[in-house]
Protein backbone atom coordinates (compact mmCIF):
# COMPACT_ATOMS: atom_id res chain seq x y z
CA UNK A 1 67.36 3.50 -38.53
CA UNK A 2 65.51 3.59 -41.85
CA UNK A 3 64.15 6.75 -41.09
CA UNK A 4 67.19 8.66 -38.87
CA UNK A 5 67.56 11.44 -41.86
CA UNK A 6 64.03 12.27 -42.09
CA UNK A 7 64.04 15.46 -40.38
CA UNK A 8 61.28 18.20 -41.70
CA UNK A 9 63.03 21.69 -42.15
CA UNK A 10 60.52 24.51 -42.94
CA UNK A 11 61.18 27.53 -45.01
CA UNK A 12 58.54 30.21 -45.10
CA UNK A 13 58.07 32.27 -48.21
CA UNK A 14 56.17 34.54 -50.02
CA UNK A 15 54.17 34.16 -53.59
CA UNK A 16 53.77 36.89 -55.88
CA UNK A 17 50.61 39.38 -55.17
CA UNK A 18 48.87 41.58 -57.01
CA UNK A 19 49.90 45.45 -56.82
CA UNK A 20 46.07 45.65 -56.07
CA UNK A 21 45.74 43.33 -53.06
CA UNK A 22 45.30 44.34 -49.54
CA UNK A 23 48.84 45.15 -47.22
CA UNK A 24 47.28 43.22 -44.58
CA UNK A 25 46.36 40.15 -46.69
CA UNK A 26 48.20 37.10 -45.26
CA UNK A 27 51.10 36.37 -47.87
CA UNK A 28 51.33 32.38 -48.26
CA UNK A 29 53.66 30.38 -46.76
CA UNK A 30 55.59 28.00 -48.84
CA UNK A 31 56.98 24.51 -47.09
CA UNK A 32 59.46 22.27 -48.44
CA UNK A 33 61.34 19.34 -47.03
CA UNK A 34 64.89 18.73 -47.59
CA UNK A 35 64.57 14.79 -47.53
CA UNK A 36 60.75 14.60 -47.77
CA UNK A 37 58.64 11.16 -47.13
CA UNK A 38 58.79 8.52 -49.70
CA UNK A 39 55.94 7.70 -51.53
CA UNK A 40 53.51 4.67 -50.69
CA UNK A 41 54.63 2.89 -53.61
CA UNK A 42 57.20 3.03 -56.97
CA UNK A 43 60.79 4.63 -57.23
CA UNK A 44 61.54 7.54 -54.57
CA UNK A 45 62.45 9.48 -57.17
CA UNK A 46 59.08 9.09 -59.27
CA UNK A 47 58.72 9.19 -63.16
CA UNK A 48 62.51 10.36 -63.18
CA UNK A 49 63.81 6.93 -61.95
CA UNK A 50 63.14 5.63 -65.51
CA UNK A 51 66.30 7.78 -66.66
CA UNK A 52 68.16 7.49 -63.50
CA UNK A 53 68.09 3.67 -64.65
CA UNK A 54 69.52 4.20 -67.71
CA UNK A 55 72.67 6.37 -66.39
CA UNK A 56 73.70 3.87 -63.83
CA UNK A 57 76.44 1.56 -65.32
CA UNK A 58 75.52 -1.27 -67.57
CA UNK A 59 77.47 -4.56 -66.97
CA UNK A 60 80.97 -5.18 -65.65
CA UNK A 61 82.50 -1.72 -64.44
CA UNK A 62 85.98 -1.08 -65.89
CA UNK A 63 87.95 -0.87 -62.22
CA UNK A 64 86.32 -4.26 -61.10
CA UNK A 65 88.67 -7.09 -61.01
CA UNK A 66 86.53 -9.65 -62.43
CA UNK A 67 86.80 -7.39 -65.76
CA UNK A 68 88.80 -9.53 -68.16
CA UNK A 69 91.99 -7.00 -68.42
CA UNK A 70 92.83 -7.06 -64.99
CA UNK A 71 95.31 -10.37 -64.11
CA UNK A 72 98.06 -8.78 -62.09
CA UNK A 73 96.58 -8.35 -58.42
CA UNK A 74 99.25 -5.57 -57.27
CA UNK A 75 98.57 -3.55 -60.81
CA UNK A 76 95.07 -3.56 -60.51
CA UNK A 77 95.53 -2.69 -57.13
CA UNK A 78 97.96 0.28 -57.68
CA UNK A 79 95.37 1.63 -60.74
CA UNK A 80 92.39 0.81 -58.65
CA UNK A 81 93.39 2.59 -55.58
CA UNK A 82 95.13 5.47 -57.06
CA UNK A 83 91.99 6.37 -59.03
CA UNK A 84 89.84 6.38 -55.94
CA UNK A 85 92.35 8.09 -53.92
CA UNK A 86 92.11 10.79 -56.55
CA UNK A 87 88.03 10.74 -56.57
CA UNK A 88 88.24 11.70 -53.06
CA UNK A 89 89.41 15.23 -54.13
CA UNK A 90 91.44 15.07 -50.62
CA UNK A 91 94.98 14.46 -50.57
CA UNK A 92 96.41 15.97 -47.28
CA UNK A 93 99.70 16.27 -46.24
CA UNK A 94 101.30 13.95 -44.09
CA UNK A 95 101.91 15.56 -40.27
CA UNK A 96 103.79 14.61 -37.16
CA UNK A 97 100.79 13.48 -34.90
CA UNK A 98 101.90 15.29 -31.97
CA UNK A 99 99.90 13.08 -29.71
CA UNK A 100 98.80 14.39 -26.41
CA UNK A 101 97.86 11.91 -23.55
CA UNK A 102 94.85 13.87 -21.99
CA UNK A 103 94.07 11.59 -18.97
CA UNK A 104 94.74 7.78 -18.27
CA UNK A 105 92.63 5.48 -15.93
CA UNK A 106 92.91 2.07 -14.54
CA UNK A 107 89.81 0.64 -15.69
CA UNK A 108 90.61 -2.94 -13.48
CA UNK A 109 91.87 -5.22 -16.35
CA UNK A 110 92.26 -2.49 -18.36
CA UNK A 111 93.78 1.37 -19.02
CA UNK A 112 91.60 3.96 -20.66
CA UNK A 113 93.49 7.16 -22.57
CA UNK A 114 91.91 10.27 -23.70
CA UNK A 115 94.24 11.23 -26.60
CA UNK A 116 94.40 14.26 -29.15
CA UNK A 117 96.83 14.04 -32.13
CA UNK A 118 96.77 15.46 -35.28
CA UNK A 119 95.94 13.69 -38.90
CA UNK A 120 96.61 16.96 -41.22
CA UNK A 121 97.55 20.33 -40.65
CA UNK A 122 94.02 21.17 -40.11
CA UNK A 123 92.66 18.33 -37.89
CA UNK A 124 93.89 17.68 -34.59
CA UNK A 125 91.64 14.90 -33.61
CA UNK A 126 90.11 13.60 -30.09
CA UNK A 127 90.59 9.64 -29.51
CA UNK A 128 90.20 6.51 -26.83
CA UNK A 129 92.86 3.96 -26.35
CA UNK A 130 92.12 0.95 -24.85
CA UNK A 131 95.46 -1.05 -23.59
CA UNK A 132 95.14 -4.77 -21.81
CA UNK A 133 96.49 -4.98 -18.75
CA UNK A 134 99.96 -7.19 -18.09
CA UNK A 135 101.47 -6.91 -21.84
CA UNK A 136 105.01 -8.37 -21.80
CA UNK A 137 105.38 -8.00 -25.49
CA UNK A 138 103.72 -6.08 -27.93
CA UNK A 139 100.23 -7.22 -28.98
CA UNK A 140 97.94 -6.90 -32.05
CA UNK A 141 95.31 -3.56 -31.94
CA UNK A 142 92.12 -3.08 -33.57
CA UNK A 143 90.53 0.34 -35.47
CA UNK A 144 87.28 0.41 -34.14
CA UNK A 145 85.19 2.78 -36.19
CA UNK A 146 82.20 4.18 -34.92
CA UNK A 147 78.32 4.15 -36.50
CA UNK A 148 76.19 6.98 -37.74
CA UNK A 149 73.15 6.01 -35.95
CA UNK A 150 71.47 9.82 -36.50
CA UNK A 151 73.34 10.15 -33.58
CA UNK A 152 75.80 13.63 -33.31
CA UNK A 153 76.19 14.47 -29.55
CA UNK A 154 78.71 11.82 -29.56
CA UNK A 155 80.62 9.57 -31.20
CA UNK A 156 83.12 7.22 -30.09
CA UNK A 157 81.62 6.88 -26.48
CA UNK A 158 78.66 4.52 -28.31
CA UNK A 159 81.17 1.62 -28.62
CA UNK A 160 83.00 2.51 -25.34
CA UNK A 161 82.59 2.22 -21.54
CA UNK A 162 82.93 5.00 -20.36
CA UNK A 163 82.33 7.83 -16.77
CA UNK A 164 78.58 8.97 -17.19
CA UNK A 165 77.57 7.73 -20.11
CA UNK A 166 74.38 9.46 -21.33
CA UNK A 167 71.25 7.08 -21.49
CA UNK A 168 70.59 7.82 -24.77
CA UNK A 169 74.25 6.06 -25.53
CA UNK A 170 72.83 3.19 -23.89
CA UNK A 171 70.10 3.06 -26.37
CA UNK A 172 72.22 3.05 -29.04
CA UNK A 173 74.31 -0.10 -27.49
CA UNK A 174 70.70 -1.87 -28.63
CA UNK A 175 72.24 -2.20 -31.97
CA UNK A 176 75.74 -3.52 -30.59
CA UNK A 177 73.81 -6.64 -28.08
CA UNK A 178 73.73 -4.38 -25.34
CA UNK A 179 77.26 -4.40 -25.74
CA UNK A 180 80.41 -2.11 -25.53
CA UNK A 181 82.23 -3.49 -28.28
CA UNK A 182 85.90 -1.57 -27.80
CA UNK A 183 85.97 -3.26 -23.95
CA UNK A 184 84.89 -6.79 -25.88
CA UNK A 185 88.08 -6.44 -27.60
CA UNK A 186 90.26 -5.16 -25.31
CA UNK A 187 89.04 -7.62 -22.42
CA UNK A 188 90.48 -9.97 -25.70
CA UNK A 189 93.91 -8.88 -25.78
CA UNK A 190 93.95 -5.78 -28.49
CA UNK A 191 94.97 -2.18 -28.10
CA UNK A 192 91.41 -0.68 -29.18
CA UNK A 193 91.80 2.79 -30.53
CA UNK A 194 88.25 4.97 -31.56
CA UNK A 195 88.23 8.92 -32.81
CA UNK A 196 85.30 10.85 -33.74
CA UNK A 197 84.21 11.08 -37.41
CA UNK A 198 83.76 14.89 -38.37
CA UNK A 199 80.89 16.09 -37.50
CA UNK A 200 80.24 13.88 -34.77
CA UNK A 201 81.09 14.41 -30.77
CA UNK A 202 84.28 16.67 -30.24
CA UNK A 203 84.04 17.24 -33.70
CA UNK A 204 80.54 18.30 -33.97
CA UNK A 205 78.33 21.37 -35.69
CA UNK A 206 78.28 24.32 -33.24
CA UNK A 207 76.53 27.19 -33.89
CA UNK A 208 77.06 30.39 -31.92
CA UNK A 209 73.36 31.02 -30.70
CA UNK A 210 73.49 27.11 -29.72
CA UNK A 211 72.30 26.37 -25.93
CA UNK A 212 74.77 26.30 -23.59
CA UNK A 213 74.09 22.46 -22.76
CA UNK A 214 75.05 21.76 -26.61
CA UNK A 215 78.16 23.33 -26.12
CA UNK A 216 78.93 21.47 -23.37
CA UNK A 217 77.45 18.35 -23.33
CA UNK A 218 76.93 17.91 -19.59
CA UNK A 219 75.60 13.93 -18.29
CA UNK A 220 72.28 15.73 -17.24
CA UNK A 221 71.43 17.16 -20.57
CA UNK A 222 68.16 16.01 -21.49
CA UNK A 223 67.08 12.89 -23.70
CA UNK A 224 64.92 15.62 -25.32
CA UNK A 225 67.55 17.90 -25.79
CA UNK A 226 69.90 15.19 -26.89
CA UNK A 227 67.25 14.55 -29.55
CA UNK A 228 66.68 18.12 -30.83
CA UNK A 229 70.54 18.41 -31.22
CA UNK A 230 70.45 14.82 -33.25
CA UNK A 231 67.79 15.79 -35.50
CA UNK A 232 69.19 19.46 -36.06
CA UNK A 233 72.65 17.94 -37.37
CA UNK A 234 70.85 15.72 -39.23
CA UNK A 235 69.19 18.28 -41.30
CA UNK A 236 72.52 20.22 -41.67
CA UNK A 237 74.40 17.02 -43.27
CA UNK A 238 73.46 18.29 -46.42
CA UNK A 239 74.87 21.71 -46.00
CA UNK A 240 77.71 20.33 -44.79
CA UNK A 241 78.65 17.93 -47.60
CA UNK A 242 77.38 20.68 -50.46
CA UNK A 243 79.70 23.10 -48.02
CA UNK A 244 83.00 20.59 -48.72
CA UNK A 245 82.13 19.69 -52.38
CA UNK A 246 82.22 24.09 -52.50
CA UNK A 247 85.34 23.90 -50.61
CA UNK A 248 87.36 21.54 -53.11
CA UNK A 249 86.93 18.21 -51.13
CA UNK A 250 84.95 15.33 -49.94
CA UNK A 251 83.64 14.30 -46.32
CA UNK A 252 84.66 10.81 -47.45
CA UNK A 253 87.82 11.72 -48.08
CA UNK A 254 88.04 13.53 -44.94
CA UNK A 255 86.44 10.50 -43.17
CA UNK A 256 89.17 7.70 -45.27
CA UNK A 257 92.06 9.85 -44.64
CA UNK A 258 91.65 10.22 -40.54
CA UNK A 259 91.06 6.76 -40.58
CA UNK A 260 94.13 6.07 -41.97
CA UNK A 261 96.20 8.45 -40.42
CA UNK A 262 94.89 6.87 -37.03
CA UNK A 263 97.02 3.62 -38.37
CA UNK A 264 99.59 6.46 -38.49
CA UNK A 265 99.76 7.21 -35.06
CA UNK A 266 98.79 3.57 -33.64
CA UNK A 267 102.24 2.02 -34.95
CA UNK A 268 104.00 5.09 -33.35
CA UNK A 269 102.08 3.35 -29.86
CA UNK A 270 105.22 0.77 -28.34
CA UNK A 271 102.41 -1.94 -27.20
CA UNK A 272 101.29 -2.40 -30.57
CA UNK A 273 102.61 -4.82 -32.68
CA UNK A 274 102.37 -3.12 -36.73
CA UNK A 275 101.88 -6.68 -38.32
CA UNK A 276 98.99 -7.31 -36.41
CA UNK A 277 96.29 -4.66 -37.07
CA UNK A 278 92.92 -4.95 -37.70
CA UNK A 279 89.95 -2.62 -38.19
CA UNK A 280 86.01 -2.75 -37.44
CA UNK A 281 82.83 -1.02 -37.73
CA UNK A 282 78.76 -1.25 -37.55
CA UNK A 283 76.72 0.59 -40.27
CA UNK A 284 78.84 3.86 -41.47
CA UNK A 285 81.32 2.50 -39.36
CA UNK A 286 81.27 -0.80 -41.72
CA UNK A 287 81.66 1.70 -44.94
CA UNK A 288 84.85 3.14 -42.88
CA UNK A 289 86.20 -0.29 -41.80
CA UNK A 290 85.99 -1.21 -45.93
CA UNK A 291 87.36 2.17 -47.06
CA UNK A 292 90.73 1.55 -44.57
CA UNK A 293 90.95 -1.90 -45.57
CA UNK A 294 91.09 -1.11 -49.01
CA UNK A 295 93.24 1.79 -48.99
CA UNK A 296 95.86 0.82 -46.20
CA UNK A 297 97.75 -2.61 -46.41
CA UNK A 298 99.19 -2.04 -42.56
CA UNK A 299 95.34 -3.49 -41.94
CA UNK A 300 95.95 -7.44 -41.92
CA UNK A 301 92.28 -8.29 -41.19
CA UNK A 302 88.95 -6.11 -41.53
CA UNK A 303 85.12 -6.90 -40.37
CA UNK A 304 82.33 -5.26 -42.16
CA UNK A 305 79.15 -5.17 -40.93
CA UNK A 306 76.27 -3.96 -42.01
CA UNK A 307 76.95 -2.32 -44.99
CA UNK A 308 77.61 -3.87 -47.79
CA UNK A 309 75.38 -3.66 -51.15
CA UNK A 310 75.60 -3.05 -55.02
CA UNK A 311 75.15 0.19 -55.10
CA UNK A 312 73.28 0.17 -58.28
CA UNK A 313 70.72 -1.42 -56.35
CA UNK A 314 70.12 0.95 -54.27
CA UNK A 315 69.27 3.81 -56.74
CA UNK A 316 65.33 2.94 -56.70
CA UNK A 317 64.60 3.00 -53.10
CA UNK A 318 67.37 3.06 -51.12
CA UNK A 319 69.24 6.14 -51.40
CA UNK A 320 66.79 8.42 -48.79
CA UNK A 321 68.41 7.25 -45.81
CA UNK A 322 71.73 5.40 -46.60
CA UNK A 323 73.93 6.87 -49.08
CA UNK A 324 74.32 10.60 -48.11
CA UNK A 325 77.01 12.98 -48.35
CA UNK A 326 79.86 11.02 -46.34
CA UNK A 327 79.56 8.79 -48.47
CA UNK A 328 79.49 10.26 -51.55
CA UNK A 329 82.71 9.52 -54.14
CA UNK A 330 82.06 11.58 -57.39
CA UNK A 331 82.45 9.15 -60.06
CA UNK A 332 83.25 6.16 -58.42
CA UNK A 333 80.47 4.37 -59.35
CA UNK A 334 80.88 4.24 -63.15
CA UNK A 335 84.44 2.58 -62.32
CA UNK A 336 84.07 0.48 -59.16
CA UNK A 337 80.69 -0.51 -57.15
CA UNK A 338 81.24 -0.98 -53.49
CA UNK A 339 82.26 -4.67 -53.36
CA UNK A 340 84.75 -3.17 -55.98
CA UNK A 341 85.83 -1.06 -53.24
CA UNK A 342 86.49 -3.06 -50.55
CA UNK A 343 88.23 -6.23 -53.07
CA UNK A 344 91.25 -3.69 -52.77
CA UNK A 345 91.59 -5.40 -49.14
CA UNK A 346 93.05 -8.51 -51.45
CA UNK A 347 94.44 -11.15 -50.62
CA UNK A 348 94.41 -9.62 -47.00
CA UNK A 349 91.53 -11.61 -44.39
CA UNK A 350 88.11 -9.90 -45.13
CA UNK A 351 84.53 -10.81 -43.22
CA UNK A 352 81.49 -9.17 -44.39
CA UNK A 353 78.42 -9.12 -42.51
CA UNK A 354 74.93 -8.23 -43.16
CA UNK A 355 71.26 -8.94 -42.11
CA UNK A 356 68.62 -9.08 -44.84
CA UNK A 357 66.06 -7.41 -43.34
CA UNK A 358 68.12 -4.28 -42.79
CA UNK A 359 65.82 -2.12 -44.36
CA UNK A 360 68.67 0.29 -45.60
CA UNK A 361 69.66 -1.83 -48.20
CA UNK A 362 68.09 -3.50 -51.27
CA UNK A 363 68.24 -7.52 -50.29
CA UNK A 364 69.15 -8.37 -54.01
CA UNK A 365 71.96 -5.78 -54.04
CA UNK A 366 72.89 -7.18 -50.67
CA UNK A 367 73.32 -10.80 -52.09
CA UNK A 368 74.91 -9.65 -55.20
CA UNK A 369 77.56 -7.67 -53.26
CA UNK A 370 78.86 -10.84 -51.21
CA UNK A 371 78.83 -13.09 -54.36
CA UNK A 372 81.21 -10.36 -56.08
CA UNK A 373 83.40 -10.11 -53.42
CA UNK A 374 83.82 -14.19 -53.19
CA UNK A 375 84.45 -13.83 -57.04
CA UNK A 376 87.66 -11.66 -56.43
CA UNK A 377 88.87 -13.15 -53.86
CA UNK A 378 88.52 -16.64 -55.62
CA UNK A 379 90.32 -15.20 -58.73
CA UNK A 380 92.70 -13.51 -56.31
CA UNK A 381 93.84 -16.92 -55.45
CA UNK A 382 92.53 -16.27 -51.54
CA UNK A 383 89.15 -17.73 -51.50
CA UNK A 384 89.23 -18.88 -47.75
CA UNK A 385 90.44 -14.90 -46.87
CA UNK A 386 86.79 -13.89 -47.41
CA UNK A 387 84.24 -15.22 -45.23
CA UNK A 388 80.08 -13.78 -45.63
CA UNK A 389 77.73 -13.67 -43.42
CA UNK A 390 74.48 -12.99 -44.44
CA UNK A 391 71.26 -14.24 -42.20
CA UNK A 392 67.60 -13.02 -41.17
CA UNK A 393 68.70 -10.28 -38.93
CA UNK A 394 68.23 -6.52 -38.73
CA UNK A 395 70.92 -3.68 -38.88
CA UNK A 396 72.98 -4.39 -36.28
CA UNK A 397 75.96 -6.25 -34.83
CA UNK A 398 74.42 -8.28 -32.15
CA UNK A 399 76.80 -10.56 -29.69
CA UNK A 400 77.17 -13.90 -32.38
CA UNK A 401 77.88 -11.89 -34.75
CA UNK A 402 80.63 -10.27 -32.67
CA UNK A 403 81.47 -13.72 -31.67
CA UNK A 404 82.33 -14.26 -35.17
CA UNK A 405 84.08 -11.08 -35.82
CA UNK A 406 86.50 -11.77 -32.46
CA UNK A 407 86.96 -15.47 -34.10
CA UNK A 408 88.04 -13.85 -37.43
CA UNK A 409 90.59 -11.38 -35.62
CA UNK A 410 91.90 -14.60 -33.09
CA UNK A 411 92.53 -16.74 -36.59
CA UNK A 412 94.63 -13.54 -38.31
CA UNK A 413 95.50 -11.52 -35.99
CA UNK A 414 97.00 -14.12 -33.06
């Protein structure tokens, strides 16, 4: 995982020449990577990090809670919130969903939809619903938010069962225990609903001179191919996030703000219950389950996992492969770190998960995070809504830790 965005892209060039050389000399080619290898040792970013240091905020950031002049939960909230709300440079307008059931299957204990509805006027966004079986009343639902994972072809279908899912999918389910987690939940009771994150399955790059098999994404497509078309988006995320800073916005505003319009059309859905939400997510999907926490108070309890860190921590050696463009709030950081961030979930029920030898985050930073986020919710006057979980594990969100997510969601949620 530590390594998904390290993707070579090669740009040939030519160097100056001489009026008097040859025509048929060989002009040199010039190579650059646009994320290249770390170095063995020392900062990633070299002799520069020394200044990079020295820009990153020094102590207590003014939008943090624990800073002295915030005492009023709900004002700090309102100030908090509204000033991140504004640093995501996205602010669209609020649409009818217009939700169209594509096809619904009895999946035994369980029915499967294929949805569309929109979340702006630009965005009309593809979708799974998961509903339990036998429902006499209606019962509490869960966001489930999908992972990065490097992974473009698709998005939602990681963390759902599914007709032909591609082998490669399967792979990814390594990271989950093997698992489908959105028929976990829904074998549990919830309404599960999943989109795709821009950029990822329905929503994904397409280029006109693409194959015909990326276009269409048929179950015998090739684990090769499947990897070319990974590795491809991969390279393009950062023309894509430079291409929506041009634009006037953010991809993490785009990401927050379908999240949250996806609460939008879940309490339009009569077998969900609107007090009893809750939201979820592995890796990316963990910075998306934080991000809808803190910015929508229709989510009564959220699980983070695997990503959560002091982002000042990170700025040595751990930017290369985990804080790229969708995640990327201009100016956020001098105000708020990340544990910051999600605190605007308070006094609402939030777990936290992470494994300290996930290589995409500094341990330190990783430790650091959790104690801030106990130190809000303690001053919030809801220690016992905050629960971390931090242990010798990798990046992933394995079946205990599930367990213990599914326990959290039982004890708020029920």
């Amino acid at each position: 995982m530590n390594t998904r965005r390290q993707f070579i892209a090669t740009v040939a060039g030519a160097a100056a020449v001489s009026s008097k050389a040859s025509a048929a000399e060989p002009k040199p080619e010039v190579r650059y990577s646009m994320n290249p290898p770390p170095p063995k040792s020392g900062p990633h970013t070299g002799s520069l990090d020394v200044f990079i240091q020295k820009l990153k905020p020094q102590g207590e950031v003014p939008l943090s809670f624990l800073n002295d002049e915030h005492h009023d939960l709900a004002a700090w909230k309102t100030k908090a919130r509204g000033k991140m709300l504004e640093l995501l440079h996205y602010t669209p307008e609020k649409v009818d969903p217009q939700a169209e059931v594509l096809s619904r299957k009895d999946c035994g204990d369980y029915i499967r939809e294929e949805i569309r509805f929109n979340t702006t006027p630009v965005f009309r966004v593809p979708a799974t619903v998961l509903i339990p079986k036998g429902l006499t009343k209606p019962a509490p639902a869960v966001v489930l938010l999908h992972s990065h994972g490097g992974y473009y072809l698709w998005g939602r279908e990681r963390e759902l069962e599914g007709d032909d899912v591609h082998p490669t999918l399967i792979e990814m389910r390594d990271y989950y225990g093997k698992k489908a987690v959105g028929t976990e939940m829904v074998r549990r009771g919830y309404v599960v609903i999943s989109i795709d994150m821009f950029f990822w399955g329905e929503r994904r790059m397409v280029l006109d001179d693409d194959p015909a098999e990326w276009k269409t994404r048929p179950a015998s497509i090739s684990s090769e191919s499947v990897t070319k078309f990974n590795q491809r988006s991969s390279a393009s995320e950062q023309l894509m996030g430079r291409t929506l800073l041009s634009a006037g916005t953010t991809w993490a505003g785009i990401i927050a703000w379908d999240d949250i319009r996806t609460v939008d059309y879940l309490v339009t859905r009569p077998e969900v219950d609107p007090q009893r939400i809750g939201c979820v997510g592995h890796s990316v999907g963990g910075l998306r389950s934080a991000y809808l926490s803190a910015l929508d108070d229709r989510i009564k309890a959220a699980v983070v996992c695997s990503w959560m860190c002091s982002f000042p921590h990170q700025l040595a050696k751990h930017v290369r492969s985990t804080i790229g463009h969708t995640k990327l709030i201009p100016g956020i950081y001098r105000l708020m770190d990340h544990p910051d961030i999600a605190s605007l979930a308070m006094p609402r029920p939030l777990m936290v998960i992470n494994g300290i030898q996930d290589a995409l985050f500094e341990p330190e930073g990783v430790r650091a995070a959790h104690a801030k986020l106990a130190k809000c919710y303690a001053k919030a006057g809801a220690p016992d809504h905050f629960k971390s979980i931090i242990e010798e594990r990798p990046h992933e969100f394995n079946a205990e830790r599930q367990s213990d997510a599914w326990a959290w969601f039982q004890k708020w949620l029920s």
